[in-house]
N, C-alpha and C. Protein backbone atom coordinates (compact mmCIF):
# COMPACT_ATOMS: atom_id res chain seq x y z
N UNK A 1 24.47 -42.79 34.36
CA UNK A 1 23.45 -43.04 33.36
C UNK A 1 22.52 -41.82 33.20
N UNK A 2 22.10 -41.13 34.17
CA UNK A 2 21.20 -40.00 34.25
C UNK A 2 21.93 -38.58 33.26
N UNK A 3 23.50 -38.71 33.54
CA UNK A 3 23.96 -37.31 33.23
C UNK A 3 23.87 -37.78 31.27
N UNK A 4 24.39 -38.95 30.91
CA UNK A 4 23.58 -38.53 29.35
C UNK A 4 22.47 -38.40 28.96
N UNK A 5 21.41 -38.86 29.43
CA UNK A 5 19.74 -38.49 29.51
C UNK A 5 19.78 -36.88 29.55
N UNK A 6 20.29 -36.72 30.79
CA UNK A 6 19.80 -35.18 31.13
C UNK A 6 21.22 -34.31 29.73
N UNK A 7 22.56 -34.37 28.75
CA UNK A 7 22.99 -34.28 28.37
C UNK A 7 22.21 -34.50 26.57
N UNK A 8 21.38 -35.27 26.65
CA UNK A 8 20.45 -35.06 25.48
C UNK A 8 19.45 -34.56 25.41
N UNK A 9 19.04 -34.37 26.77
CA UNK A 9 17.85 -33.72 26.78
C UNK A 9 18.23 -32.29 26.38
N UNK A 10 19.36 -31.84 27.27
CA UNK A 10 19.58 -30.58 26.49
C UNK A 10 20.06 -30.11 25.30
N UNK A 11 20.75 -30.97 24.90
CA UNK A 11 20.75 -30.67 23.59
C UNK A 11 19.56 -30.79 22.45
N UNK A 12 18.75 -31.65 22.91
CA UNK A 12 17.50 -31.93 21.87
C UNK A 12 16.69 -30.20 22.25
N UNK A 13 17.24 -29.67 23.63
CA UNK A 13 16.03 -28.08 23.82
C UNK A 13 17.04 -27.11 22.76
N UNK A 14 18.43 -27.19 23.27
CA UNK A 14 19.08 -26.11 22.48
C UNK A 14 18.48 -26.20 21.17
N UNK A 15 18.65 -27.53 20.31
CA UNK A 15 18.60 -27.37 19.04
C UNK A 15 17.07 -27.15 18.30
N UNK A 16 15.79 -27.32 19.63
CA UNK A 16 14.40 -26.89 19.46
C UNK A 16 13.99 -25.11 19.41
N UNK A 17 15.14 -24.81 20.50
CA UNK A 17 15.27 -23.06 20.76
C UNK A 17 15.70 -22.27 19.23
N UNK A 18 17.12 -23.11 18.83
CA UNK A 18 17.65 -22.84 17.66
C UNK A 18 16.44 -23.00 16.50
N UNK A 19 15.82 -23.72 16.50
CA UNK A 19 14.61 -23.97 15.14
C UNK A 19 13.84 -22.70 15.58
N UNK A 20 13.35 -22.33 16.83
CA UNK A 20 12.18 -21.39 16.74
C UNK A 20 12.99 -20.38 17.11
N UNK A 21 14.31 -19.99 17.07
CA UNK A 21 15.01 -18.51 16.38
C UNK A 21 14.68 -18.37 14.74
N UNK A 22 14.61 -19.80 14.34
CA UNK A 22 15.41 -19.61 12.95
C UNK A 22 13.76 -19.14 11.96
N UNK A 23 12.96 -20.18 12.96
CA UNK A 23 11.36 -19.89 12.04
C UNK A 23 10.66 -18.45 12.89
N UNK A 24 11.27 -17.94 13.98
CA UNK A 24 10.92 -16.45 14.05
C UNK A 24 11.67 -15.72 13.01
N UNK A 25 13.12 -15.35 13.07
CA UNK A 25 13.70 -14.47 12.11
C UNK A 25 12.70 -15.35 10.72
N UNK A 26 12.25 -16.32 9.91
CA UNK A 26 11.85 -16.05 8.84
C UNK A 26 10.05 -15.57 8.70
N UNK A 27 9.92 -15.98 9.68
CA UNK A 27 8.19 -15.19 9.92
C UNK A 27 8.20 -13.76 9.77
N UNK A 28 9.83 -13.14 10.35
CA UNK A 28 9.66 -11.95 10.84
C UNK A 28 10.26 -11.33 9.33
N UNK A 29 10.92 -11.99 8.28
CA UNK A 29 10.88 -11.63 7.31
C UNK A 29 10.17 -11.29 6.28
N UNK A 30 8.92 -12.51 6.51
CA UNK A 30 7.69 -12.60 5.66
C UNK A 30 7.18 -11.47 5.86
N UNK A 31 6.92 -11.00 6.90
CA UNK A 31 5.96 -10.29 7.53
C UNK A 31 6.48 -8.82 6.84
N UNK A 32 7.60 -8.66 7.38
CA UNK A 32 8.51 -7.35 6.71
C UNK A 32 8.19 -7.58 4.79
N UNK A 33 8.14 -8.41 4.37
CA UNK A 33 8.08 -8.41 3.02
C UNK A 33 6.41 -8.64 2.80
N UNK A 34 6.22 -8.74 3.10
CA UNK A 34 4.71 -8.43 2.86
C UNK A 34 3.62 -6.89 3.38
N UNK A 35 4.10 -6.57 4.29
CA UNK A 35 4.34 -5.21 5.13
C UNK A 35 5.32 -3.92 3.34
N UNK A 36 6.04 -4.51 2.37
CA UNK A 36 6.72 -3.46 1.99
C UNK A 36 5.52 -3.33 0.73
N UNK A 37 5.40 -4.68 0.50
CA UNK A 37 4.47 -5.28 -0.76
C UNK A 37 3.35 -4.29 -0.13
N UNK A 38 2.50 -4.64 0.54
CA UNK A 38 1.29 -4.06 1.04
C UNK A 38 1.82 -2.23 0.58
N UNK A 39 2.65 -1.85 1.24
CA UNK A 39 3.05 -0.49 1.35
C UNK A 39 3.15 0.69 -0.89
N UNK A 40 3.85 -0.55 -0.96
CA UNK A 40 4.11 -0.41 -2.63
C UNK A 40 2.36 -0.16 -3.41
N UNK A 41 1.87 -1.33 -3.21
CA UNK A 41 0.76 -1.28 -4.02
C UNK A 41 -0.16 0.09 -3.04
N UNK A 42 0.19 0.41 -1.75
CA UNK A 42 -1.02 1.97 -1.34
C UNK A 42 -0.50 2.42 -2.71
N UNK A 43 1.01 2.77 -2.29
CA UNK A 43 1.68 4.10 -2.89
C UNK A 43 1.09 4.18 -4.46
N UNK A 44 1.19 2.90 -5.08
CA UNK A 44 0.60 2.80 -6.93
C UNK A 44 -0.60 3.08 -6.75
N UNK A 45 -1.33 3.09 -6.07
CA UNK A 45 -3.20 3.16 -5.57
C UNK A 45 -3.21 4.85 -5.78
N UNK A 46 -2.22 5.11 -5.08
CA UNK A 46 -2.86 6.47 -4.25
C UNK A 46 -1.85 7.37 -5.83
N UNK A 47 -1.11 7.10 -6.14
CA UNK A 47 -0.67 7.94 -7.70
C UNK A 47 -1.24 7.67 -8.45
N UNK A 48 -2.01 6.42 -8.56
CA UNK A 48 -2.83 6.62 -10.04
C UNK A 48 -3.86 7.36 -9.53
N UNK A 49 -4.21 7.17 -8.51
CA UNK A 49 -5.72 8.46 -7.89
C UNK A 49 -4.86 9.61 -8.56
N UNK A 50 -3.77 10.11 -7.85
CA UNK A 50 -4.14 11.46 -7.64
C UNK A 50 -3.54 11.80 -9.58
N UNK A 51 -3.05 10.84 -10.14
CA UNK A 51 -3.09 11.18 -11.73
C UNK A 51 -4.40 11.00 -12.52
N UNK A 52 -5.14 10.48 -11.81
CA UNK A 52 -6.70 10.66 -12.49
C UNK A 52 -7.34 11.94 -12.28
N UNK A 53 -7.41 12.04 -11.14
CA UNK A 53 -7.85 13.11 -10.77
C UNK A 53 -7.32 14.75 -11.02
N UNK A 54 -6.04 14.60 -10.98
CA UNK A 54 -5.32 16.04 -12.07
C UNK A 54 -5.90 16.26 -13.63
N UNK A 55 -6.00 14.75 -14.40
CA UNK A 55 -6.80 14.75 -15.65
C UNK A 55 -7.96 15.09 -15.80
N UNK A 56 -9.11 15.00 -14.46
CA UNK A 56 -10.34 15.18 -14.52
C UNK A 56 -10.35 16.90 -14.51
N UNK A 57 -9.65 17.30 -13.40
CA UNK A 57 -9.39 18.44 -13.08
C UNK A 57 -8.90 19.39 -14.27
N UNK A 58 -8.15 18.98 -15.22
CA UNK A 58 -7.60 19.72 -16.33
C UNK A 58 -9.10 19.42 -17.75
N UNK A 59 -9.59 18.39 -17.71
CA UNK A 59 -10.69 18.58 -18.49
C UNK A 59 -11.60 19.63 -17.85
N UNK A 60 -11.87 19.78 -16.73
CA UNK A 60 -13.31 20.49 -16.27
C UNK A 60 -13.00 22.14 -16.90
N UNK A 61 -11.17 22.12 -16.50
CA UNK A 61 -10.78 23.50 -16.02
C UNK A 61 -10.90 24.13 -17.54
N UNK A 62 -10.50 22.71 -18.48
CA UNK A 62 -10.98 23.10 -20.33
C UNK A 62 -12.42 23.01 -20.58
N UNK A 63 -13.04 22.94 -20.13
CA UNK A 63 -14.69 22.67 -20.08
C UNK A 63 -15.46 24.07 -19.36
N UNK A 64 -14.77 24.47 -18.51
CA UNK A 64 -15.52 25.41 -17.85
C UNK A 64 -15.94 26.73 -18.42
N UNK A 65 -14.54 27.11 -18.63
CA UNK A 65 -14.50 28.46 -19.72
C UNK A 65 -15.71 28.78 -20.76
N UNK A 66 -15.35 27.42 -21.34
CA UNK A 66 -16.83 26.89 -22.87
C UNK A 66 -18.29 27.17 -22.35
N UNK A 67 -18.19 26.57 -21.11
CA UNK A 67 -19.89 26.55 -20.43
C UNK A 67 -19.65 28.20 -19.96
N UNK A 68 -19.13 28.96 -19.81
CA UNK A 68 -19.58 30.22 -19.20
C UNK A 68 -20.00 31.06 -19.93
N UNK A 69 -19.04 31.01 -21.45
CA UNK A 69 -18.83 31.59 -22.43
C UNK A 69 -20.47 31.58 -22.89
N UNK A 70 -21.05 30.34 -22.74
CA UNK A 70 -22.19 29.76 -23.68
C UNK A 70 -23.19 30.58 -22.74
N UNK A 71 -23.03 30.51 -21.31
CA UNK A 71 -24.05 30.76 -20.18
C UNK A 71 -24.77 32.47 -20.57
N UNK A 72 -23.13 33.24 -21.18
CA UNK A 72 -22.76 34.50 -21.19
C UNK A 72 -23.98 34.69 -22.62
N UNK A 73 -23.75 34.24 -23.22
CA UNK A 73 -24.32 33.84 -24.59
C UNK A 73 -26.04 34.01 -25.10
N UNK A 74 -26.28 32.91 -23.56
CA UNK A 74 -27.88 32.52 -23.28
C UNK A 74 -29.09 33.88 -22.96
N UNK A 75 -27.68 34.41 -21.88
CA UNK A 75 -28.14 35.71 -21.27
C UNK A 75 -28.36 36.71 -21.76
N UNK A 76 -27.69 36.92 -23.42
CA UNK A 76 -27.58 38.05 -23.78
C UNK A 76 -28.83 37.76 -24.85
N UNK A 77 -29.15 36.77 -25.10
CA UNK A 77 -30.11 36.51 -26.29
C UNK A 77 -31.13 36.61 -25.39
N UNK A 78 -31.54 36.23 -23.94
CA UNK A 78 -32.61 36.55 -23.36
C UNK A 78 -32.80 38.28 -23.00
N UNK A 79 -31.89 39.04 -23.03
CA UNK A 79 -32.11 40.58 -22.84
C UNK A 79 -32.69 40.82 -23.81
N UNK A 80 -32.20 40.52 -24.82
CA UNK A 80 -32.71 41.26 -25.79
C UNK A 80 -34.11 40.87 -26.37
C-alpha cells in the first residue's frame, strides 16, 4: 500500500519540477524579450539624439559665418 503513495508522490514532484522548468524557460524568455525591447528603444533614443544634434550643429556652423561677418562689419564702422 505504501509503495503507490510513495509512487504518486513522485510523480505528482516530477511533474511539479517539470512545471517550474517550463515557467523558468518562459520567465527567462520574457525577460530576454524585454531586455531586447528595452535595448531597441536606447538605440532609437540615442540616434534620434545624435540626428538632432548633427542638425543643430549644421545650423550653428550656417549661422556662424553670418555672425562674424556682421561682428567684422560692427568693427569697422566703429574705426572709423
Amino acid at each position: 500500500m505504501n509503495t503507490p503513495v510513495y509512487a504518486v508522490l513522485l510523480a505528482c514532484s516530477l511533474a511539479v519540477m517539470a512545471g517550474c522548468d517550463q515557467i523558468e524557460s518562459s520567465s527567462k524568455q520574457m525577460l530576454d524579450t524585454a531586455a531586447n525591447s528595452a535595448k531597441q528603444a536606447i538605440d532609437d533614443t540615442h540616434q534620434a539624439a545624435t540626428k538632432v544634434l548633427d542638425e543643430a550643429r549644421q545650423e550653428l556652423s550656417v549661422l556662424e559665418p553670418a555672425q562674424s561677418s556682421d561682428k567684422k562689419e560692427s568693427k569697422s564702422d566703429k574705426e572709423i
